[in-house]
Protein backbone atom coordinates (compact mmCIF):
# COMPACT_ATOMS: atom_id res chain seq x y z
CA UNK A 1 0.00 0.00 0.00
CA UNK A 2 1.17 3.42 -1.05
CA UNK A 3 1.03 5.84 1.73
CA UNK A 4 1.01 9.75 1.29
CA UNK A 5 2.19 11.50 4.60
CA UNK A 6 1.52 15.28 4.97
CA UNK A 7 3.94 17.16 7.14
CA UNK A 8 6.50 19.95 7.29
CA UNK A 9 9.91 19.26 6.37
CA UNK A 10 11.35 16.28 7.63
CA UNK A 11 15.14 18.14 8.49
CA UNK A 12 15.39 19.40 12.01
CA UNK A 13 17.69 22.16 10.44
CA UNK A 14 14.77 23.83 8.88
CA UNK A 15 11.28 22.77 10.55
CA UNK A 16 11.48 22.54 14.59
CA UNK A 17 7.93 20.64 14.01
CA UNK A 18 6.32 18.15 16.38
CA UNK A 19 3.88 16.88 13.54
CA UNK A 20 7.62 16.45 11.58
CA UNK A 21 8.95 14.26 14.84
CA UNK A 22 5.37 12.17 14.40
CA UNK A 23 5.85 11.36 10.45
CA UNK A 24 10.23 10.81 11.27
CA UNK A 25 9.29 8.24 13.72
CA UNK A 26 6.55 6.75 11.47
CA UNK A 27 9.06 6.79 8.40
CA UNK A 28 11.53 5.18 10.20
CA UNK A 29 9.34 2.29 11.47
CA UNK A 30 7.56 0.95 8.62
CA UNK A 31 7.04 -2.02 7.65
CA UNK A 32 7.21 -3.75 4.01
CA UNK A 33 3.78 -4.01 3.76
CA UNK A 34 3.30 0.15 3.76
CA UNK A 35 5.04 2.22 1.53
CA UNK A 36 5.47 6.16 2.35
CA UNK A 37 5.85 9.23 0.14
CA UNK A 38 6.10 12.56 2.42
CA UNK A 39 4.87 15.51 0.96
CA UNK A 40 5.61 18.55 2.15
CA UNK A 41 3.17 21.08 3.43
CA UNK A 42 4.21 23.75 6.04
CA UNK A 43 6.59 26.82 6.53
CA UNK A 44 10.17 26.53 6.83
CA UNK A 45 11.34 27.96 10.24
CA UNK A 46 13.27 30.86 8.52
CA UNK A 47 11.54 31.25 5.18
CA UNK A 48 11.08 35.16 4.98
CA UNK A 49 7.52 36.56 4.66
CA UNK A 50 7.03 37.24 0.64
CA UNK A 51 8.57 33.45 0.56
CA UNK A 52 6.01 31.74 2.06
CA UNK A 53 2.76 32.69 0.48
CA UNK A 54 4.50 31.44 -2.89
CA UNK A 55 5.56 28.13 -1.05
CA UNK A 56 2.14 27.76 0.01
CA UNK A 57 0.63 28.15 -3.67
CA UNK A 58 3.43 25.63 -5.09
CA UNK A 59 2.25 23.01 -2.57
CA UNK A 60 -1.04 23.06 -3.19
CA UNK A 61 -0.89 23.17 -7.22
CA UNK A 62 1.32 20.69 -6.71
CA UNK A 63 -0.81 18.28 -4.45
CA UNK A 64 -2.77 16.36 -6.69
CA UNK A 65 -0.24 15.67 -9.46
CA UNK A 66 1.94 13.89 -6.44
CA UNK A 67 -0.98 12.00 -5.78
CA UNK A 68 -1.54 10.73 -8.75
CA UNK A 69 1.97 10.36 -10.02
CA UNK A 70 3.24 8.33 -6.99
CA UNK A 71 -0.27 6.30 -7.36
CA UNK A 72 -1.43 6.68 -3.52
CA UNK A 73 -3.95 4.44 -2.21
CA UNK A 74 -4.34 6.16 1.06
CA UNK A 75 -3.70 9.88 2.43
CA UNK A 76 -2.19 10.53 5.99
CA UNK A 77 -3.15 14.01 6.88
CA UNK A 78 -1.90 15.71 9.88
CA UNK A 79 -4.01 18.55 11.33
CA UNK A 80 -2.19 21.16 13.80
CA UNK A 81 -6.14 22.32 15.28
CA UNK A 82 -5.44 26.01 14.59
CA UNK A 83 -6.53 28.92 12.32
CA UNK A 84 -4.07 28.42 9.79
CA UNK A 85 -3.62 24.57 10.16
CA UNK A 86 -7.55 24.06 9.71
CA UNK A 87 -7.25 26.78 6.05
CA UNK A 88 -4.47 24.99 4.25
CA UNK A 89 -5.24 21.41 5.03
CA UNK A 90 -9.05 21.94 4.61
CA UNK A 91 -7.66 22.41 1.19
CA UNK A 92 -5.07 19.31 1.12
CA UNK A 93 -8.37 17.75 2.47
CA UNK A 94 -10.65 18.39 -0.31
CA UNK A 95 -8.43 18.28 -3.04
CA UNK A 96 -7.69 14.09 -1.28
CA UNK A 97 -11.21 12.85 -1.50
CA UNK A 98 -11.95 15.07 -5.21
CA UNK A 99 -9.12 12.24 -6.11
CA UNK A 100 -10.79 9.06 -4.55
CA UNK A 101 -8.33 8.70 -2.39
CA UNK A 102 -9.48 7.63 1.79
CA UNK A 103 -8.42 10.08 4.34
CA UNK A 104 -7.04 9.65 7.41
CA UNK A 105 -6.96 13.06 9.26
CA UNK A 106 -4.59 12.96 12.16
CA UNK A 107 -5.32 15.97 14.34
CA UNK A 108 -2.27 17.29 16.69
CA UNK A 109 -3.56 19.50 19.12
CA UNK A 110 -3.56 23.07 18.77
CA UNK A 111 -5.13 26.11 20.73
CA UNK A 112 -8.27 25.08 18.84
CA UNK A 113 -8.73 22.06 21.70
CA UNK A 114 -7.70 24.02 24.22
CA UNK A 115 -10.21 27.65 23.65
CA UNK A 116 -12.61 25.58 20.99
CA UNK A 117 -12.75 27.22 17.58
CA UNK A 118 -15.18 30.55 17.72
CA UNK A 119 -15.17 31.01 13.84
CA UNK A 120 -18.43 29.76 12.33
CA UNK A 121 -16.70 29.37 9.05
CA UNK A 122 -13.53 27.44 10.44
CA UNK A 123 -15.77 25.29 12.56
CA UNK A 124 -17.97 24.92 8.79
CA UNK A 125 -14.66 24.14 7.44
CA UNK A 126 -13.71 21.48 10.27
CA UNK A 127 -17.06 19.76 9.94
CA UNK A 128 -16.62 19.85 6.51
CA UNK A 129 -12.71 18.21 6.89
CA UNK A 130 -14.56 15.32 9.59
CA UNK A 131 -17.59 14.42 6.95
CA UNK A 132 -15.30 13.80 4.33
CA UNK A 133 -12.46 11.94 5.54
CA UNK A 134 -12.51 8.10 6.23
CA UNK A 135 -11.28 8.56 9.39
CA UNK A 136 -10.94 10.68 12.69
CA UNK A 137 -7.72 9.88 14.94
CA UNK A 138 -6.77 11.87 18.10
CA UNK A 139 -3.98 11.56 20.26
CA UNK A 140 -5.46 10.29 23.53
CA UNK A 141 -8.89 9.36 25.23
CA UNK A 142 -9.21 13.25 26.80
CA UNK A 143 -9.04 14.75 23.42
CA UNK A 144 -11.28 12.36 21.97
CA UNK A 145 -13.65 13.80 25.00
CA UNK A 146 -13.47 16.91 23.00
CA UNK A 147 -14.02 16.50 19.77
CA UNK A 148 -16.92 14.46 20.36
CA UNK A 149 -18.57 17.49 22.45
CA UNK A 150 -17.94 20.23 19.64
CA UNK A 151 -18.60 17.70 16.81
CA UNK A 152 -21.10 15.17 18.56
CA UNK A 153 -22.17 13.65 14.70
CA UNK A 154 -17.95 13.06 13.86
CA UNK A 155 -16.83 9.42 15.01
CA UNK A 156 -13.47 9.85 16.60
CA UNK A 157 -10.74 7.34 17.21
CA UNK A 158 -7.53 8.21 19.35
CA UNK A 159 -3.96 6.69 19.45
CA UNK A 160 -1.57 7.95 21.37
CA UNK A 161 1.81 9.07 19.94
CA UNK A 162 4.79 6.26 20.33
CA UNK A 163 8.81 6.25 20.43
CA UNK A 164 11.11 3.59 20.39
CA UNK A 165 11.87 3.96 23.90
CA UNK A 166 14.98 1.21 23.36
CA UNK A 167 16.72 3.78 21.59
CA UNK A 168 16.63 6.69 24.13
CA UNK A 169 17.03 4.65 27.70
CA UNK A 170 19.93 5.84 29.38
CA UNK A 171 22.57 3.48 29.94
CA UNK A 172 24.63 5.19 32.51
CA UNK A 173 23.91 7.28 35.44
CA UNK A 174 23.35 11.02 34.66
CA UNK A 175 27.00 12.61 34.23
CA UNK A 176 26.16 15.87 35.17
CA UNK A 177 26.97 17.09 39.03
CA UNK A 178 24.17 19.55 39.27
CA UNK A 179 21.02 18.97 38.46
CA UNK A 180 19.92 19.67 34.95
CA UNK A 181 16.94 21.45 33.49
CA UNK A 182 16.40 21.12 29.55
CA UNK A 183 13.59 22.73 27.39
CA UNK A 184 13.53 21.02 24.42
CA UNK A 185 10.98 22.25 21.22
CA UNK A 186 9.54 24.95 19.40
CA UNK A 187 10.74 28.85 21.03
CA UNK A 188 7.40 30.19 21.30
CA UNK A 189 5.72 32.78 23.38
CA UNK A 190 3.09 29.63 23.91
CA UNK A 191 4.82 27.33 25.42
CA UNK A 192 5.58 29.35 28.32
CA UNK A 193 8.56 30.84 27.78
CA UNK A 194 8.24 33.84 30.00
CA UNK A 195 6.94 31.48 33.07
CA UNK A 196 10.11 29.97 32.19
CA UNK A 197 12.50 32.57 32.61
CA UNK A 198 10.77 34.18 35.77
CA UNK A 199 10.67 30.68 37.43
CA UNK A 200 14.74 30.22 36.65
CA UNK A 201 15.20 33.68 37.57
CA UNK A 202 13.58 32.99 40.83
CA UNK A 203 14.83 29.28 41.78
CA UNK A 204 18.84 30.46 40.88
CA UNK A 205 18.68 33.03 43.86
CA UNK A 206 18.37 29.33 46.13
CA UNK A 207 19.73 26.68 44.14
CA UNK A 208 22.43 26.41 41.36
CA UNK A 209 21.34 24.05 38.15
CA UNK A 210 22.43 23.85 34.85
CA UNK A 211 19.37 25.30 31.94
CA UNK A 212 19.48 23.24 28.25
CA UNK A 213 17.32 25.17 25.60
CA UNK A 214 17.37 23.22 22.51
CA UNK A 215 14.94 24.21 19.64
CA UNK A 216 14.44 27.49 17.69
CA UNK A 217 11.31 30.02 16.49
CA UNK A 218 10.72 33.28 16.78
CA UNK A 219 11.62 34.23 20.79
CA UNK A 220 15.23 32.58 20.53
CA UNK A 221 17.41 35.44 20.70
CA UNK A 222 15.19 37.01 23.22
CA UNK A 223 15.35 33.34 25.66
CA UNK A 224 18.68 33.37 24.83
CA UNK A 225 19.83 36.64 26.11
CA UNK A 226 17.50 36.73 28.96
CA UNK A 227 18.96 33.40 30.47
CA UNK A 228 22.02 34.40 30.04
CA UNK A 229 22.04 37.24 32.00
CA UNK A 230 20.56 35.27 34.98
CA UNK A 231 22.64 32.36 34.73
CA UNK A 232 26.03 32.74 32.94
CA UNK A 233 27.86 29.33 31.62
CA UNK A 234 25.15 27.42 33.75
CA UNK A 235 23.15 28.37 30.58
CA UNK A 236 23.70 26.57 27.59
CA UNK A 237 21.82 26.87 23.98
CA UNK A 238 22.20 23.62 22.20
CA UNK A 239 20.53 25.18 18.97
CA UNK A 240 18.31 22.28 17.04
CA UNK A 241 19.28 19.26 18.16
CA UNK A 242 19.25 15.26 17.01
CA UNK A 243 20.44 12.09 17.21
CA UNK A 244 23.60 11.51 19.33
CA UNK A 245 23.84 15.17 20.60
CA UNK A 246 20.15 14.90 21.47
CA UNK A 247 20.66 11.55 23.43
CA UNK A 248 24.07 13.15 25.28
CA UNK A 249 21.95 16.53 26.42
CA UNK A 250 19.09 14.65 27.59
CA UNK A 251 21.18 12.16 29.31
CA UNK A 252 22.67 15.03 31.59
CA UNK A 253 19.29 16.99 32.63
CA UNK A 254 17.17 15.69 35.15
CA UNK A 255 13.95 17.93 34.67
CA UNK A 256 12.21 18.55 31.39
CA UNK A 257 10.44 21.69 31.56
CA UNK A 258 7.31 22.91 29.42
CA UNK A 259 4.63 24.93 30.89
CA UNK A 260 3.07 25.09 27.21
CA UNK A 261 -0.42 26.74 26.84
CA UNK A 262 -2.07 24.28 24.81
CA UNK A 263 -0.06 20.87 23.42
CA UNK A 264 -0.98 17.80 21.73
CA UNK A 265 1.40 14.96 23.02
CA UNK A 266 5.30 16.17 22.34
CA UNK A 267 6.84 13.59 21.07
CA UNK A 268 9.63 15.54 22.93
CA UNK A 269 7.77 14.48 26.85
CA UNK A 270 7.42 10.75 25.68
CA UNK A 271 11.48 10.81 24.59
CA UNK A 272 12.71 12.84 27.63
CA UNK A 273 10.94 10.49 30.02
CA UNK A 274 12.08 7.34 28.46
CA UNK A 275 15.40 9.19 29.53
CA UNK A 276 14.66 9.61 32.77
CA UNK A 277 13.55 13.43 33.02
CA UNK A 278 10.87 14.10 35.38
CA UNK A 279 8.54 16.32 33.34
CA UNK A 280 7.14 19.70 34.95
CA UNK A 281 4.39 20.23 32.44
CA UNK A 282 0.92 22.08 32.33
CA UNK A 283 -2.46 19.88 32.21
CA UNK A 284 -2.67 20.56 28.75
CA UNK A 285 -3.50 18.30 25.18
CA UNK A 286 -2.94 14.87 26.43
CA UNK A 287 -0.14 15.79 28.48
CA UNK A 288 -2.32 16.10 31.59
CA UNK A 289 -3.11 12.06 30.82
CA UNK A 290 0.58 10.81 30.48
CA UNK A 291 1.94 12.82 33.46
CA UNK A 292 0.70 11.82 36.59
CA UNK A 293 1.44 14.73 39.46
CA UNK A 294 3.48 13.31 42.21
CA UNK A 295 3.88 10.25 39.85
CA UNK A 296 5.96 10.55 37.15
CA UNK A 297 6.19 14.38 36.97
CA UNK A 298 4.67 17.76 38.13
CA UNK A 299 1.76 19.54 36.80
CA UNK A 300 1.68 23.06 37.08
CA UNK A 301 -0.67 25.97 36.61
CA UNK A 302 -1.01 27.74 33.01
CA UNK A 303 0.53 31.20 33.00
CA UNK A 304 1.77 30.32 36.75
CA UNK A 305 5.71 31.66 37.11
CA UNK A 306 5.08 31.25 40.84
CA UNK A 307 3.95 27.94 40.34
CA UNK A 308 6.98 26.51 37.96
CA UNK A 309 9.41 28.34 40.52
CA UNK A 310 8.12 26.41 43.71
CA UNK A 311 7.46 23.05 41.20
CA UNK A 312 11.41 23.00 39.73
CA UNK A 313 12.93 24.12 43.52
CA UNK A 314 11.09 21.55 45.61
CA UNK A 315 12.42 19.08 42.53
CA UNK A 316 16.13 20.31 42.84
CA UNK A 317 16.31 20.34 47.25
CA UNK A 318 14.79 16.54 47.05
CA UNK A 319 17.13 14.59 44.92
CA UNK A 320 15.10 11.60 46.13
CA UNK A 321 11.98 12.56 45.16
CA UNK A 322 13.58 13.35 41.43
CA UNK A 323 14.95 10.03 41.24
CA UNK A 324 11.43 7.98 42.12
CA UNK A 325 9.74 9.66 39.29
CA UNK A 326 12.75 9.74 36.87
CA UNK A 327 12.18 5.89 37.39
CA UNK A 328 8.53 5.98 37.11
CA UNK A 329 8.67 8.14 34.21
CA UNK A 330 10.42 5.69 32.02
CA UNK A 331 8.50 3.03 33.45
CA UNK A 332 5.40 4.59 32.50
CA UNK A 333 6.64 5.23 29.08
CA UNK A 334 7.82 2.06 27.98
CA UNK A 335 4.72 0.52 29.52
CA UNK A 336 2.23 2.69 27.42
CA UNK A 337 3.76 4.31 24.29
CA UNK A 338 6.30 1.80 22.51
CA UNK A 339 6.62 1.94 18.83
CA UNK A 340 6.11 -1.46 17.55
CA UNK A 341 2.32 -1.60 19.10
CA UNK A 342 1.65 1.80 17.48
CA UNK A 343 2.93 0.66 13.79
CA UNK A 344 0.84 -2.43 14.18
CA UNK A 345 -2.57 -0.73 15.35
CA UNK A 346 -1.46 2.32 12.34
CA UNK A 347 -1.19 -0.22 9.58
CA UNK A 348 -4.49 -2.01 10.40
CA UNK A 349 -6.33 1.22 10.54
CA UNK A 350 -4.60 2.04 6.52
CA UNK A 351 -5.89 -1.54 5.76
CA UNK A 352 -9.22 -0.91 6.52
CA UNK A 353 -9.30 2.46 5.00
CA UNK A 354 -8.10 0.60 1.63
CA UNK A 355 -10.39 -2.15 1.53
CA UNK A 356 -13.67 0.46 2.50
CA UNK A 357 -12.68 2.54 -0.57
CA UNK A 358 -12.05 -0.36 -2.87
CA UNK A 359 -15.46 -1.49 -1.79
CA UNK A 360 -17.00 2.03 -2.76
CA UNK A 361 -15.13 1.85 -6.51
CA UNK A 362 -17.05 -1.01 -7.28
CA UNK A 363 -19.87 -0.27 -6.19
């Protein structure tokens, strides 16, 4: 089966992307039996404004010529549940089922299940996007929950992102001396960055740790500069990061910080606890189902510095405390979001989304 996979681009040197992360990982783990063609739909992290509008146009004109060229059977669409996410791939959307081919729209959280979309004509657009394609897949039971409110006539399916958590366990005890906080993703005003930096700002006056920012977007320089000032060379900007470098940062940080404002599931969480970071997250997107406060992490309030300060400093002065959920974290992980179960339950739902259209050609 031929496979088309919409995402932005696949190189962490131009797209810092979590729905890029979700098709990587997918890539990377299929089996013989499913054949994948990415196509590229998205902005490049540093594509200047006049660029992108043209980008856009090319990728759409281009759409259905790929699809017919590299013969797809089935399309894997991946929704971010925003404004501009819900515009361009309404089109992607349309343009799929105008060629026969099934849909599977994978939806990846957004501020859209956080706030609900207010637009009549997006949420006419999103009902529109739910009739039409073959199937609806979420990435947890909770977010399921919501769909089903806002769209009660849309059957919904969820399955929860996955990582080969093999590949990231670490080996060796943590090599850092001090503890080690790491932010690792998108720099974006909506992930919390300024809880971020007042929380550091507060908890170095007490304690001394070591602060990891890996990613980029738009508020880099300004993170940057700002914990920088606060914390000297116990700040470190790792720039994007992957593979070995990636494993060698997380392997030295303790706490994985991200007091986001609305999520999905990072794919980022599931890999830094299968490394044995405690995650300090908000009870946002499914992240309020895979960390359990007290458990395997910390939740704390949405737009809370206070909070995240008095979360990351009662972490740091109990060392035991860190190293009972570093241990439940990765059990919890392994347990619940391993790759090869995912691929499996993935491919079945292609399979049936092939053999319901080829029913429909003939009749």
């Amino acid at each position: 089966m031929r496979i088309l996979i919409t995402a932005p681009s696949l190189d962490v040197s131009n797209n810092v992307s979590g729905i890029s992360m979700v098709a990587n990982t997918i890539l990377s783990n299929a089996d013989k039996d499913h054949l994948y063609y990415h196509y590229l739909l998205g902005r490049p992290d540093h594509a200047p404004g006049w660029y992108w509008p043209l980008l856009l146009i090319k990728q759409l004109i281009g759409y259905p010529f790929f699809l017919r060229s590299n013969q797809i059977d089935c399309v894997h669409q991946n929704l971010p549940f925003n404004a501009k996410g819900i515009l361009r791939e309404y089109i992607i959307n349309l343009i799929s089922v105008w060629c026969g081919r099934p849909v599977l729209l994978h939806i990846h959280g957004g501020e859209g299940l956080v706030n609900g979309i207010s637009s009549r004509f997006l949420n006419r657009l999103v009902n529109k996007m739910f009739r039409r394609s073959s199937q609806v897949l979420v990435l947890s039971a909770l977010e399921q929950k919501v769909i089903q409110k806002s769209y009660p006539t849309v059957h919904v399916s969820f399955l929860s992102n996955a990582i080969d958590t093999d590949y990231y366990l670490r080996k060796e005890p943590r090599s850092n001396v001090l503890p080690g906080i790491l932010f690792l993703g998108r720099i974006e005003n909506n992930k919390g960055l300024n809880e971020i930096i007042q929380a550091i700002r507060e908890v170095y006056k007490q304690h001394r740790f070591t602060f990891s920012l890996c990613g980029e977007g738009p508020e880099r320089e300004r993170m940057v500069n700002e914990c920088r000032e606060i914390m000297g060379t116990d700040f470190q900007y790792e720039g994007v990061v992957c593979g070995e470098k990636k494993l060698q940062i997380m392997h030295r940080s303790s706490i994985f910080v991200l007091p986001s404002y609305y999520e999905g599931l990072p794919m980022s969480l599931l890999e830094c606890m299968a490394s044995g970071l405690v995650p300090v997250v908000t009870e946002v997107g499914s992240m309020k189902e895979v960390v359990k406060s007290g458990e395997n992490g910390l939740h704390v309030k949405t737009h809370d510095a206070k909070d995240l300060a008095e979360k990351l400093g009662f972490l740091i002065s109990h060392p035991e405390v860190l190293d009972s959920m570093a241990e439940n974290a990765v059990y919890s992980v392994r347990k619940n979001f391993g790759i090869k179960d995912y691929m499996k339950r993935l491919g079945a739902i292609y399979d049936s989304l092939f053999s319901q259209q080829k029913l429909l050609n003939k009749n």
